[in-house]
C-alpha atoms as a PDB file:
ATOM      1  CA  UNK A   1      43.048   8.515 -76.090  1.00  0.00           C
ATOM      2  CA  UNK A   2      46.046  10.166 -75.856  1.00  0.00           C
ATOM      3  CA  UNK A   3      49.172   8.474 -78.319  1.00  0.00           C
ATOM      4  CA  UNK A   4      48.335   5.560 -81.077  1.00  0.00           C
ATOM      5  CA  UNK A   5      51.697   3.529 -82.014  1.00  0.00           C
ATOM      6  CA  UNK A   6      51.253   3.686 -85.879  1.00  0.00           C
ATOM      7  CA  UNK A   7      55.278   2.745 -87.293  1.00  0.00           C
ATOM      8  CA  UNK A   8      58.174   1.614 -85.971  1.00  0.00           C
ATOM      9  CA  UNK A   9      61.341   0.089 -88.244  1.00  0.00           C
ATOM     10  CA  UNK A  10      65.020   0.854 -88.990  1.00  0.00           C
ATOM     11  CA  UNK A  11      66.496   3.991 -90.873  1.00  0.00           C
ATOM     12  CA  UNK A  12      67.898   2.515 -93.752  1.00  0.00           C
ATOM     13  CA  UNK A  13      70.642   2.658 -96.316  1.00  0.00           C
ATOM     14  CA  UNK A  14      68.654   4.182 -99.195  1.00  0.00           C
ATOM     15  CA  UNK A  15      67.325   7.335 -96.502  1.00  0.00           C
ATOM     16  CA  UNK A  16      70.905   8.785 -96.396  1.00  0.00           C
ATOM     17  CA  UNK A  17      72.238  11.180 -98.594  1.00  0.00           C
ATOM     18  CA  UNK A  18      75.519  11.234-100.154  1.00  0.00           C
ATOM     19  CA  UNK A  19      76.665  13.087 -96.739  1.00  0.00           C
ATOM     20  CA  UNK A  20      75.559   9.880 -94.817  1.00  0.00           C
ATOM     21  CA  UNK A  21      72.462  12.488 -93.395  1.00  0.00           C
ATOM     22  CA  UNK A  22      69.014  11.607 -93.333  1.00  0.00           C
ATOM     23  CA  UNK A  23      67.710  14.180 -95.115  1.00  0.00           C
ATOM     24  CA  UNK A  24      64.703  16.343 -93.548  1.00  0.00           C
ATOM     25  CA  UNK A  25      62.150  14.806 -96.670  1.00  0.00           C
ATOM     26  CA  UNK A  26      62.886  11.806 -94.966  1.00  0.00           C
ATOM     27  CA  UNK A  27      61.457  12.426 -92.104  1.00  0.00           C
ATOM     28  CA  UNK A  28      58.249  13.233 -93.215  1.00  0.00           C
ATOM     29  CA  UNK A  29      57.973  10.263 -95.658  1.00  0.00           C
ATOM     30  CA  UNK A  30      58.625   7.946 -92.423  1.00  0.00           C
ATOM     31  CA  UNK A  31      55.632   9.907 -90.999  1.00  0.00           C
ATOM     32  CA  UNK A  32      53.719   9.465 -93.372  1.00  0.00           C
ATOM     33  CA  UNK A  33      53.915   5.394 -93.093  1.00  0.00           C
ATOM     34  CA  UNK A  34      52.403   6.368 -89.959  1.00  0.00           C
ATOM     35  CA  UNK A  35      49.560   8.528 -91.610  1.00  0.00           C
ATOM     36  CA  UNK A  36      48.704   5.510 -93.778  1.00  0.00           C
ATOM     37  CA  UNK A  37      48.193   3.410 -91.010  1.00  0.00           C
ATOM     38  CA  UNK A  38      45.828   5.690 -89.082  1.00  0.00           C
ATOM     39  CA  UNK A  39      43.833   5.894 -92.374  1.00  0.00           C
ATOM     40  CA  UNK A  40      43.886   1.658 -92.621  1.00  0.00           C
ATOM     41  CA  UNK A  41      42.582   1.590 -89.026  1.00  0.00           C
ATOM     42  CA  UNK A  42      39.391   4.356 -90.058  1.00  0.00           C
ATOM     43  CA  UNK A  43      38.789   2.149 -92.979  1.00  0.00           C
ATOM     44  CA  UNK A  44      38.903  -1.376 -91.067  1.00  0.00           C
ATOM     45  CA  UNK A  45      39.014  -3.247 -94.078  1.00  0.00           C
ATOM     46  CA  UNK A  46      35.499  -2.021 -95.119  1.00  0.00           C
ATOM     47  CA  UNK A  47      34.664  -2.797 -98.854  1.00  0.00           C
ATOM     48  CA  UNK A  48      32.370   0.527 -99.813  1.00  0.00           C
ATOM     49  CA  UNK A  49      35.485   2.477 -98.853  1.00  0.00           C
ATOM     50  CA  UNK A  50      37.919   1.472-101.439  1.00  0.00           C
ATOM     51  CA  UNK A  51      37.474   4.652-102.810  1.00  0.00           C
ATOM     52  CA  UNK A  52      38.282   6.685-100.365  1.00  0.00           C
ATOM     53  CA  UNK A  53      41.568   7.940 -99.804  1.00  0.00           C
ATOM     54  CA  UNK A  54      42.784  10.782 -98.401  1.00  0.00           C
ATOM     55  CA  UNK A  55      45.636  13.425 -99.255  1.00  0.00           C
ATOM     56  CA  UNK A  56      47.734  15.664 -97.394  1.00  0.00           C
ATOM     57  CA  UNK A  57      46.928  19.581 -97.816  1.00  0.00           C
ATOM     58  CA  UNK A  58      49.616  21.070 -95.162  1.00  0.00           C
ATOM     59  CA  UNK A  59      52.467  19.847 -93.322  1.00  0.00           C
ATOM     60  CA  UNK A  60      54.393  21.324 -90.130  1.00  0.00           C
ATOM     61  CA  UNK A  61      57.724  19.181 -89.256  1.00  0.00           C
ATOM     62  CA  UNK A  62      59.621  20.250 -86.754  1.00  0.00           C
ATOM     63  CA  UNK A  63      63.404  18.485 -87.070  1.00  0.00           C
ATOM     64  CA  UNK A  64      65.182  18.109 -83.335  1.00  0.00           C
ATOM     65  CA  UNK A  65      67.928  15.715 -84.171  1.00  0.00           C
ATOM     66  CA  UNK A  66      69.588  13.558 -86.626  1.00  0.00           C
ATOM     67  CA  UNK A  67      69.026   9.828 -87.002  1.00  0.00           C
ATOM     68  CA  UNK A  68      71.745   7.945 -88.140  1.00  0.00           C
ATOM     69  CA  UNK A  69      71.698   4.644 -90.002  1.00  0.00           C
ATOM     70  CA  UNK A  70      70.033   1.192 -88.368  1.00  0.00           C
ATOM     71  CA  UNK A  71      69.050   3.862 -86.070  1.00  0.00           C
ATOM     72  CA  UNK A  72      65.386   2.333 -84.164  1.00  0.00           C
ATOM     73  CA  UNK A  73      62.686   4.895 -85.007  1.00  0.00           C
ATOM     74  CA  UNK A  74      59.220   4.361 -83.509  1.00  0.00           C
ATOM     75  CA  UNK A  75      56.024   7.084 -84.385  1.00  0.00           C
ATOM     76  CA  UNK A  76      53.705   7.375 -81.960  1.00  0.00           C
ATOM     77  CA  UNK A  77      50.410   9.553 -83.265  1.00  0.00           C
ATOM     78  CA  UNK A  78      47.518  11.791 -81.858  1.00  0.00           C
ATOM     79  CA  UNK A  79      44.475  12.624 -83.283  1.00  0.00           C
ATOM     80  CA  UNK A  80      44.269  16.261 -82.825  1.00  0.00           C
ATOM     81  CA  UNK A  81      41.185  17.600 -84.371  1.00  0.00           C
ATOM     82  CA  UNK A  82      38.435  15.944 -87.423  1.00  0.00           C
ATOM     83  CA  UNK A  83      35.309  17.082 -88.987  1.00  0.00           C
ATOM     84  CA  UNK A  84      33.565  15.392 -91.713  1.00  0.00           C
ATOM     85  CA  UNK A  85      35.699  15.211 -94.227  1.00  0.00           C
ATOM     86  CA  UNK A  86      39.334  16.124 -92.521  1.00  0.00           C
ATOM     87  CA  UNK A  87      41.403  15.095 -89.933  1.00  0.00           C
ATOM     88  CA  UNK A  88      44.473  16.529 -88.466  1.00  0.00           C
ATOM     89  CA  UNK A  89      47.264  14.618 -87.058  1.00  0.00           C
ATOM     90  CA  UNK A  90      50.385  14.773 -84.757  1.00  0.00           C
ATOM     91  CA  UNK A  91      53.219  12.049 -85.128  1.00  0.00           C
ATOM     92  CA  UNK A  92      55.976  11.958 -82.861  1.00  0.00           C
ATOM     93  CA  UNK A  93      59.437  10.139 -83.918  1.00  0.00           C
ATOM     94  CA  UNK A  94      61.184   8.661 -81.525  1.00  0.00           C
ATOM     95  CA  UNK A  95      64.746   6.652 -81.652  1.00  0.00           C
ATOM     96  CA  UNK A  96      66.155   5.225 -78.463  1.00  0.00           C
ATOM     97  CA  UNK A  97      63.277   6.998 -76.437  1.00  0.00           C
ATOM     98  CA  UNK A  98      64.235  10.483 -77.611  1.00  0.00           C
ATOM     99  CA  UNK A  99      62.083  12.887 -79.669  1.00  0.00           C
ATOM    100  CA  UNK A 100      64.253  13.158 -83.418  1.00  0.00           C
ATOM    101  CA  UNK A 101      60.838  14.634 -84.722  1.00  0.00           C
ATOM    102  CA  UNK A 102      57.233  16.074 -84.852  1.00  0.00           C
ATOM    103  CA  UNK A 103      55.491  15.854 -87.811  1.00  0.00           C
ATOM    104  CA  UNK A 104      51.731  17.369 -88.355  1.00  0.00           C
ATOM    105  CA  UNK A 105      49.406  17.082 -91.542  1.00  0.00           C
ATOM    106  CA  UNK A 106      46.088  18.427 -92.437  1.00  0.00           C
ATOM    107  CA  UNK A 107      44.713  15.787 -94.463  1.00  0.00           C
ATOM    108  CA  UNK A 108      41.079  15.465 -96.879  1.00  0.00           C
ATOM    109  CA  UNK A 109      39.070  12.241 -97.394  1.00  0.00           C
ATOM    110  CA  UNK A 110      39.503  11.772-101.264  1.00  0.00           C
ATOM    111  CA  UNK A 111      36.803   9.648-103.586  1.00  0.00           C
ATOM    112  CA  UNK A 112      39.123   8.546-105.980  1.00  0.00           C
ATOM    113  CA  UNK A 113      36.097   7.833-108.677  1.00  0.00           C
ATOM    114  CA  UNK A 114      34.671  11.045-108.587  1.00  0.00           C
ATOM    115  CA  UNK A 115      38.377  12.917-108.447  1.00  0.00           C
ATOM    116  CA  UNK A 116      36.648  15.032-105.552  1.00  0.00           C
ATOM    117  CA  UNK A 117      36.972  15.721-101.672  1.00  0.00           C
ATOM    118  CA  UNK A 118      34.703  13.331 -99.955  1.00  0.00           C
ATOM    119  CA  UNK A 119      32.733  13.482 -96.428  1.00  0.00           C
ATOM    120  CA  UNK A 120      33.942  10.356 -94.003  1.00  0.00           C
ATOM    121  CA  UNK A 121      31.310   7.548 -94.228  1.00  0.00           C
ATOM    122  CA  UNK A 122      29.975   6.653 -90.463  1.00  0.00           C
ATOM    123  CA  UNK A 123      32.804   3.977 -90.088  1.00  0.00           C
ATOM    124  CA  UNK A 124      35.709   6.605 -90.543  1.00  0.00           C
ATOM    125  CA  UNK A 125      33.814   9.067 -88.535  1.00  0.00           C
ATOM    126  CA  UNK A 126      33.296   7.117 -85.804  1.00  0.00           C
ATOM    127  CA  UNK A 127      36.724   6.089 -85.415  1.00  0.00           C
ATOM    128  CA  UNK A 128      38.319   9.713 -85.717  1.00  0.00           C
ATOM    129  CA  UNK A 129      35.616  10.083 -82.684  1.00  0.00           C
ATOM    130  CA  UNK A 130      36.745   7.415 -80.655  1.00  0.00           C
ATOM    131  CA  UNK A 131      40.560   9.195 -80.584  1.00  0.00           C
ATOM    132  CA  UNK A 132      39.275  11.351 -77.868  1.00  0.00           C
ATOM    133  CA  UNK A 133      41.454  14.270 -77.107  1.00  0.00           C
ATOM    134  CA  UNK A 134      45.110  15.510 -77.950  1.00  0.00           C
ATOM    135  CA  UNK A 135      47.648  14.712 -75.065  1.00  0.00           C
ATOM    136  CA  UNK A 136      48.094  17.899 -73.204  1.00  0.00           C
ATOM    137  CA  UNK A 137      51.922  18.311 -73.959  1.00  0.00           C
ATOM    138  CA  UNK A 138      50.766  18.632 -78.049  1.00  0.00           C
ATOM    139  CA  UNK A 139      50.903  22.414 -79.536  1.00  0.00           C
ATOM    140  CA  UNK A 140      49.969  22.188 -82.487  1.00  0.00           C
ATOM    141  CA  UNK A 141      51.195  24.877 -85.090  1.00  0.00           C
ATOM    142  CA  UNK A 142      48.001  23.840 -88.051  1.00  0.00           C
ATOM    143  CA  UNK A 143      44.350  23.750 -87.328  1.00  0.00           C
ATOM    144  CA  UNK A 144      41.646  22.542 -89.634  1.00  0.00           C
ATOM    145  CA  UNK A 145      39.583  25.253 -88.407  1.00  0.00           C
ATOM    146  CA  UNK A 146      38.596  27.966 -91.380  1.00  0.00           C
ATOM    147  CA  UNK A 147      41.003  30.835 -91.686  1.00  0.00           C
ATOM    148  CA  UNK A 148      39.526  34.141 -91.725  1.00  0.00           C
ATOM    149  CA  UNK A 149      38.801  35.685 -95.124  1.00  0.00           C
ATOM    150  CA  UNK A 150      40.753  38.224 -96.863  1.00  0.00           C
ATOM    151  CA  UNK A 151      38.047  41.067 -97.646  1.00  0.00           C
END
C-alpha cells in the first residue's frame, strides 16, 4: 500500500493568527485529524477496543509553505513502520496538489483503564500489517526502532 487518504477540509478562520498566518501548531493539529482516522480504521468499530487509544510520543513536521484561508488541504498518509504496540506514521498535506507539509509521529497503543501502554489486539495488528510498505519517495527522519543505550 503505498498512500491512505485520511483528511481533507478547508483552513479555517479560527487557524489564523492575528497576522492572518496559519501558524506551524496548526499544521500538526490538521495532521493529527488524519492520525485519528488511521487509528478509527485499526479499531473498525470493534467493542473490546474502547479502551485503547493511542498517544503521540515524537513528532517531525517539516513546514514547506503557507496555507492561506479557505485554502483546500487534503492529507494523504503512509504507514511507515509498527510493532506490537507502536506504529509510526507519515502524513503528507497537500493544497491545490502541492506539498504545504510533512508531518511524522511515533505513536503507543494506550489502555485507558489500566493508565498503561498496551500491545495491539489481533484486529489492530492485522491492519497496521495490511499497510504494506512506505512509498519509496518517504525519508523518514523518526524510527520506532530502539535507540542505542547510553553506557
Amino acid at each position: 500500500m503505498t498512500w491512505i487518504r485520511t483528511w481533507e477540509g478547508v483552513i479555517e478562520k479560527d487557524w489564523l493568527d492575528k497576522l492572518d498566518h496559519v501558524n506551524f501548531l496548526i499544521y500538526q493539529r490538521i495532521a493529527d485529524f488524519a492520525s485519528v482516522e488511521v487509528w478509527r480504521r485499526a479499531k473498525a468499530g470493534v467493542a473490546s477496543e474502547s479502551n485503547l487509544q493511542f498517544v503521540m510520543t515524537e513528532t517531525y513536521v517539516r513546514y514547506l509553505r503557507e496555507l492561506r484561508l479557505d485554502a483546500p488541504v487534503v492529507i494523504f498518509t503512509s504507514v511507515i513502520a509498527s510493532d506490537t504496540k507502536r506504529f509510526h506514521l507519515f502524513h503528507r498535506l497537500e493544497s491545490a496538489g502541492n506539498l504545504v507539509c510533512t508531518v511524522e509521529t511515533l505513536n503507543l497503543c494506550f489502555d485507558l483503564a489500566t493508565r498503561r501502554a498496551a500491545p495491539f489486539t489481533a484486529n489492530i495488528s492485522s491492519y497496521f500489517a495490511s499497510c504494506g510498505s512506505p512509498p519509496d519517495e518517504v525519508f523518514p527522519q523518526l524510527s520506532i526502532s530502539q535507540r542505542p543505550s547510553r553506557s
